[in-house]
C-alpha atoms as a PDB file:
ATOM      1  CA  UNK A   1     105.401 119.106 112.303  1.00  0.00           C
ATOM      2  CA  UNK A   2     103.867 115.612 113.092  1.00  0.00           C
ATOM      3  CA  UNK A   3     105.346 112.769 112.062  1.00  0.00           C
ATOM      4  CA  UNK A   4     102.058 112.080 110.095  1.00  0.00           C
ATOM      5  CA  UNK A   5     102.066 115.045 108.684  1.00  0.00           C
ATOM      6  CA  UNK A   6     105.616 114.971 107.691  1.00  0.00           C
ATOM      7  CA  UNK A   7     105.078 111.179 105.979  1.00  0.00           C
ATOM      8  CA  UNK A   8     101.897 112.807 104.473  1.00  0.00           C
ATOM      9  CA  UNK A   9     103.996 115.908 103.193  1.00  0.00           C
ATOM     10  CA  UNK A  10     106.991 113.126 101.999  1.00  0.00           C
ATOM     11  CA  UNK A  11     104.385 111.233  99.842  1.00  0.00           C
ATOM     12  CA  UNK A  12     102.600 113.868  98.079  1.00  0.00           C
ATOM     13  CA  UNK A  13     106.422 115.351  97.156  1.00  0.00           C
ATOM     14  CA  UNK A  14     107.075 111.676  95.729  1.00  0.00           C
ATOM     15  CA  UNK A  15     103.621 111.898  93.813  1.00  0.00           C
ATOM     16  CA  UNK A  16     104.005 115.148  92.591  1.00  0.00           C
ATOM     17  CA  UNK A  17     107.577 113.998  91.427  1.00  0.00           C
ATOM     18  CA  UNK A  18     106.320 111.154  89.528  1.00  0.00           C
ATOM     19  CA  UNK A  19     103.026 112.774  87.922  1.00  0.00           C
ATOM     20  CA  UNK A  20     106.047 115.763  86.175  1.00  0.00           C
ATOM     21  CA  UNK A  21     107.957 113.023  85.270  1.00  0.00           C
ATOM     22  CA  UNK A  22     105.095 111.875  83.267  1.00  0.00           C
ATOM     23  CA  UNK A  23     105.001 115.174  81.458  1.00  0.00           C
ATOM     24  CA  UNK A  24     102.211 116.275  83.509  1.00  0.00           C
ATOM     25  CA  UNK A  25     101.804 119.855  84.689  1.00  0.00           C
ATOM     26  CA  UNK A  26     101.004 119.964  88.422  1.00  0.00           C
ATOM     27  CA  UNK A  27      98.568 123.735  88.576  1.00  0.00           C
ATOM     28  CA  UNK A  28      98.133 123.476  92.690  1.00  0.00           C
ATOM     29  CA  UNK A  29      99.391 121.313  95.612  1.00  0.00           C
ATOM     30  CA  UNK A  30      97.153 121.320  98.903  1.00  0.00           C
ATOM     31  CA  UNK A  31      94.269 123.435  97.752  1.00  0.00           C
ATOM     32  CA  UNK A  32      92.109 124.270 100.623  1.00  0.00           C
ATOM     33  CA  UNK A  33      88.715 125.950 100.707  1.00  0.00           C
ATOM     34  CA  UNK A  34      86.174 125.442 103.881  1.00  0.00           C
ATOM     35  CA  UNK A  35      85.310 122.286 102.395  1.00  0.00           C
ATOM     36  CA  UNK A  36      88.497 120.686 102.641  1.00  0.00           C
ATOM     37  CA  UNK A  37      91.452 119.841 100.966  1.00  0.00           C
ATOM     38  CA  UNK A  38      93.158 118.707  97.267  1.00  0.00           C
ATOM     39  CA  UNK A  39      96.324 117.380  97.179  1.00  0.00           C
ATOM     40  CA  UNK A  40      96.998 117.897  93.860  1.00  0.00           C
ATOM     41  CA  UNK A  41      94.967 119.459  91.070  1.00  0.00           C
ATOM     42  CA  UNK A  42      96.781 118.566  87.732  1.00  0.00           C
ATOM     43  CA  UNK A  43      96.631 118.483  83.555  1.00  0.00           C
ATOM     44  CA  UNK A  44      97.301 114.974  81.613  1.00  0.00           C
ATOM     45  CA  UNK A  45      97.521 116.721  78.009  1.00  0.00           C
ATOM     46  CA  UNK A  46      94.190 118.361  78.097  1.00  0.00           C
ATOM     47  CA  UNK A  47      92.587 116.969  81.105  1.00  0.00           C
ATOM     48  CA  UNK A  48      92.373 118.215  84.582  1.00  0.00           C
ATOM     49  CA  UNK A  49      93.481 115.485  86.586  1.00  0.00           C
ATOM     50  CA  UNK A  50      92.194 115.604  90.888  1.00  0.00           C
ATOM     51  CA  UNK A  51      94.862 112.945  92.369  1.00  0.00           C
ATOM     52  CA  UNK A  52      94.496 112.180  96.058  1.00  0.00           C
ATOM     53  CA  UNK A  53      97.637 111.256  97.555  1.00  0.00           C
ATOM     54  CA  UNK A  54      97.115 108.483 100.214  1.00  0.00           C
ATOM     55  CA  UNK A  55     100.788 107.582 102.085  1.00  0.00           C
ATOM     56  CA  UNK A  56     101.570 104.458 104.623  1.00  0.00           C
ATOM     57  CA  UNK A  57     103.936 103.527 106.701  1.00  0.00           C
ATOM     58  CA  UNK A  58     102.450  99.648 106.677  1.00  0.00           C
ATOM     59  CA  UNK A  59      99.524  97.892 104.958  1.00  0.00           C
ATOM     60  CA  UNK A  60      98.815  96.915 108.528  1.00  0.00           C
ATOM     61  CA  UNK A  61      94.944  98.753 108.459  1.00  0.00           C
ATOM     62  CA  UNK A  62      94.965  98.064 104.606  1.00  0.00           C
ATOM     63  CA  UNK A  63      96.982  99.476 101.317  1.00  0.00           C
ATOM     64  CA  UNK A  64      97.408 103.110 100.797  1.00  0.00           C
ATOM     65  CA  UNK A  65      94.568 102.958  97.930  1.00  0.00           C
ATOM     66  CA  UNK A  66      91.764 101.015 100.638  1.00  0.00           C
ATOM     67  CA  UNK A  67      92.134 104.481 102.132  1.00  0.00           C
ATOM     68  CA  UNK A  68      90.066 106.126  99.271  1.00  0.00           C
ATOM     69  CA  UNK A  69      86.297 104.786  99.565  1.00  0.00           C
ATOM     70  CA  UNK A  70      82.920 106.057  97.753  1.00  0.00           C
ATOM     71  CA  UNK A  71      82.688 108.454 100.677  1.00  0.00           C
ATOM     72  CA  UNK A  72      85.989 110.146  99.911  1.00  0.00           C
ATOM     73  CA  UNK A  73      85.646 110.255  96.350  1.00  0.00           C
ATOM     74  CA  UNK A  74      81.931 111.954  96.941  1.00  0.00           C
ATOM     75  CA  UNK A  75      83.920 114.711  98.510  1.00  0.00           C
ATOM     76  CA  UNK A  76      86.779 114.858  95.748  1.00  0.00           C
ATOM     77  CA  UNK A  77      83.651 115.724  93.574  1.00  0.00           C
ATOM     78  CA  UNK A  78      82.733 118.518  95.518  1.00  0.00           C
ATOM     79  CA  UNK A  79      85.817 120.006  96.168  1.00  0.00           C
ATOM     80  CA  UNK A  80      86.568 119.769  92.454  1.00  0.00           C
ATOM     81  CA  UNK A  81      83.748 122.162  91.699  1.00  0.00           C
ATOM     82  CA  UNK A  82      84.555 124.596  94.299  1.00  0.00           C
ATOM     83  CA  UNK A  83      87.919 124.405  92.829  1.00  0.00           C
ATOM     84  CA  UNK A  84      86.697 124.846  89.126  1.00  0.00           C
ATOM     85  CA  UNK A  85      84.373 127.950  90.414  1.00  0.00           C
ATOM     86  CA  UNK A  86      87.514 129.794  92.103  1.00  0.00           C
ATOM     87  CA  UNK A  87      89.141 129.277  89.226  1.00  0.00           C
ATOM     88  CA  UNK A  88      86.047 130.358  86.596  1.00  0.00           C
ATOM     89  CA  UNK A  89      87.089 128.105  84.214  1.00  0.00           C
ATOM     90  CA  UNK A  90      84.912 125.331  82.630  1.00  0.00           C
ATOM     91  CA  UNK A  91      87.122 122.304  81.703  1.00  0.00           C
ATOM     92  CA  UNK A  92      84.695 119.224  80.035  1.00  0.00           C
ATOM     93  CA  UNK A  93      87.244 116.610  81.066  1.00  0.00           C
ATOM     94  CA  UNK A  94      87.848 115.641  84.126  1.00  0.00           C
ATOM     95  CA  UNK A  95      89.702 112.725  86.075  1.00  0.00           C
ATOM     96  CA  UNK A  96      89.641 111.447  89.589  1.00  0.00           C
ATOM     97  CA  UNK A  97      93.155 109.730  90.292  1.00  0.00           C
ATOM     98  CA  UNK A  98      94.968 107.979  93.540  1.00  0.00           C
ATOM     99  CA  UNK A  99      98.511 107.751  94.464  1.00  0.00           C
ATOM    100  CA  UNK A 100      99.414 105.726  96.830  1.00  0.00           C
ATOM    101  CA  UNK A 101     102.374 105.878  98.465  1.00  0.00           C
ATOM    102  CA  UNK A 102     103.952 102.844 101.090  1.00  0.00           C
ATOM    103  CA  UNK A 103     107.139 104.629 102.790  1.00  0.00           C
ATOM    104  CA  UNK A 104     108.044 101.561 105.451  1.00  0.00           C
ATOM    105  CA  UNK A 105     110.735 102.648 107.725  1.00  0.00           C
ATOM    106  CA  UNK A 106     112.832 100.041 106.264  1.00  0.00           C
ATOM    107  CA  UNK A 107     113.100  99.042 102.250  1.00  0.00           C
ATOM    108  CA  UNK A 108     112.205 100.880  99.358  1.00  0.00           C
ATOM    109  CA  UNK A 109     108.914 102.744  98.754  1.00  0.00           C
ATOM    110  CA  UNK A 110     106.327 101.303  96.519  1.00  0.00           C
ATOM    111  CA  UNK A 111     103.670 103.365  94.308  1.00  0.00           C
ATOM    112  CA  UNK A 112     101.117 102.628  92.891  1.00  0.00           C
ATOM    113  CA  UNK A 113      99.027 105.391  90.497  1.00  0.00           C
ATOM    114  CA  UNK A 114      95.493 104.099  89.724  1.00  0.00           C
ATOM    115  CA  UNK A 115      93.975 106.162  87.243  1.00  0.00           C
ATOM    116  CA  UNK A 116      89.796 106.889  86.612  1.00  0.00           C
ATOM    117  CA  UNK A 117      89.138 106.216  90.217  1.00  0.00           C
ATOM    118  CA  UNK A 118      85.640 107.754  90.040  1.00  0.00           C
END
């Protein structure tokens, strides 16, 4: 595995961690479909919850969070409704959330949950 890949892996563990220890129920980790990919597909009491998980070693080419533009959350959308028709269920209320995730190779890691994102 790539060491990217690995951080990536180590960050959405860390969010996953933090969103059950909120009482939330976490229903998939790394759905894929052709379209892409969700890192975590979640319920918050009665609301499904899509939470992109964005992890950095440095805020060197911006915060974990700058990751996640209007372009990205466009294709959260999407996925989110090929998710919903595999599924067949119709859920009215739904939430677009980011973790992000700073791992520096030195220090503690800092996260930061921003919730309503789009």
């Amino acid at each position: 595995m790539r060491a990217k890949d690995a951080l990536g892996r180590q960050g959405e563990q860390v969010a996953a961690e933090l969103l059950e220890a909120k009482g939330w129920t976490i229903l998939e980790r790394n759905w894929r479909c052709p379209a892409g990919e969700l890192d975590i597909v979640a319920r918050d009491g009665m609301t499904l919850v899509i939470v992109e998980v964005k992890t950095r070693r440095s805020n060197a080419l911006g915060t974990p969070l700058d990751a996640v533009g209007p372009r990205k959350l466009r294709r959260l959308r999407e996925l989110a409704l090929h998710w919903l028709d595999e599924q067949q269920v119709y859920i009215p209320d739904i939430r677009f959330d980011v973790v992000g995730v700073l791992a520096p190779p030195e220090g503690a890691m800092v996260i930061e949950h921003v919730q309503g994102v789009a």
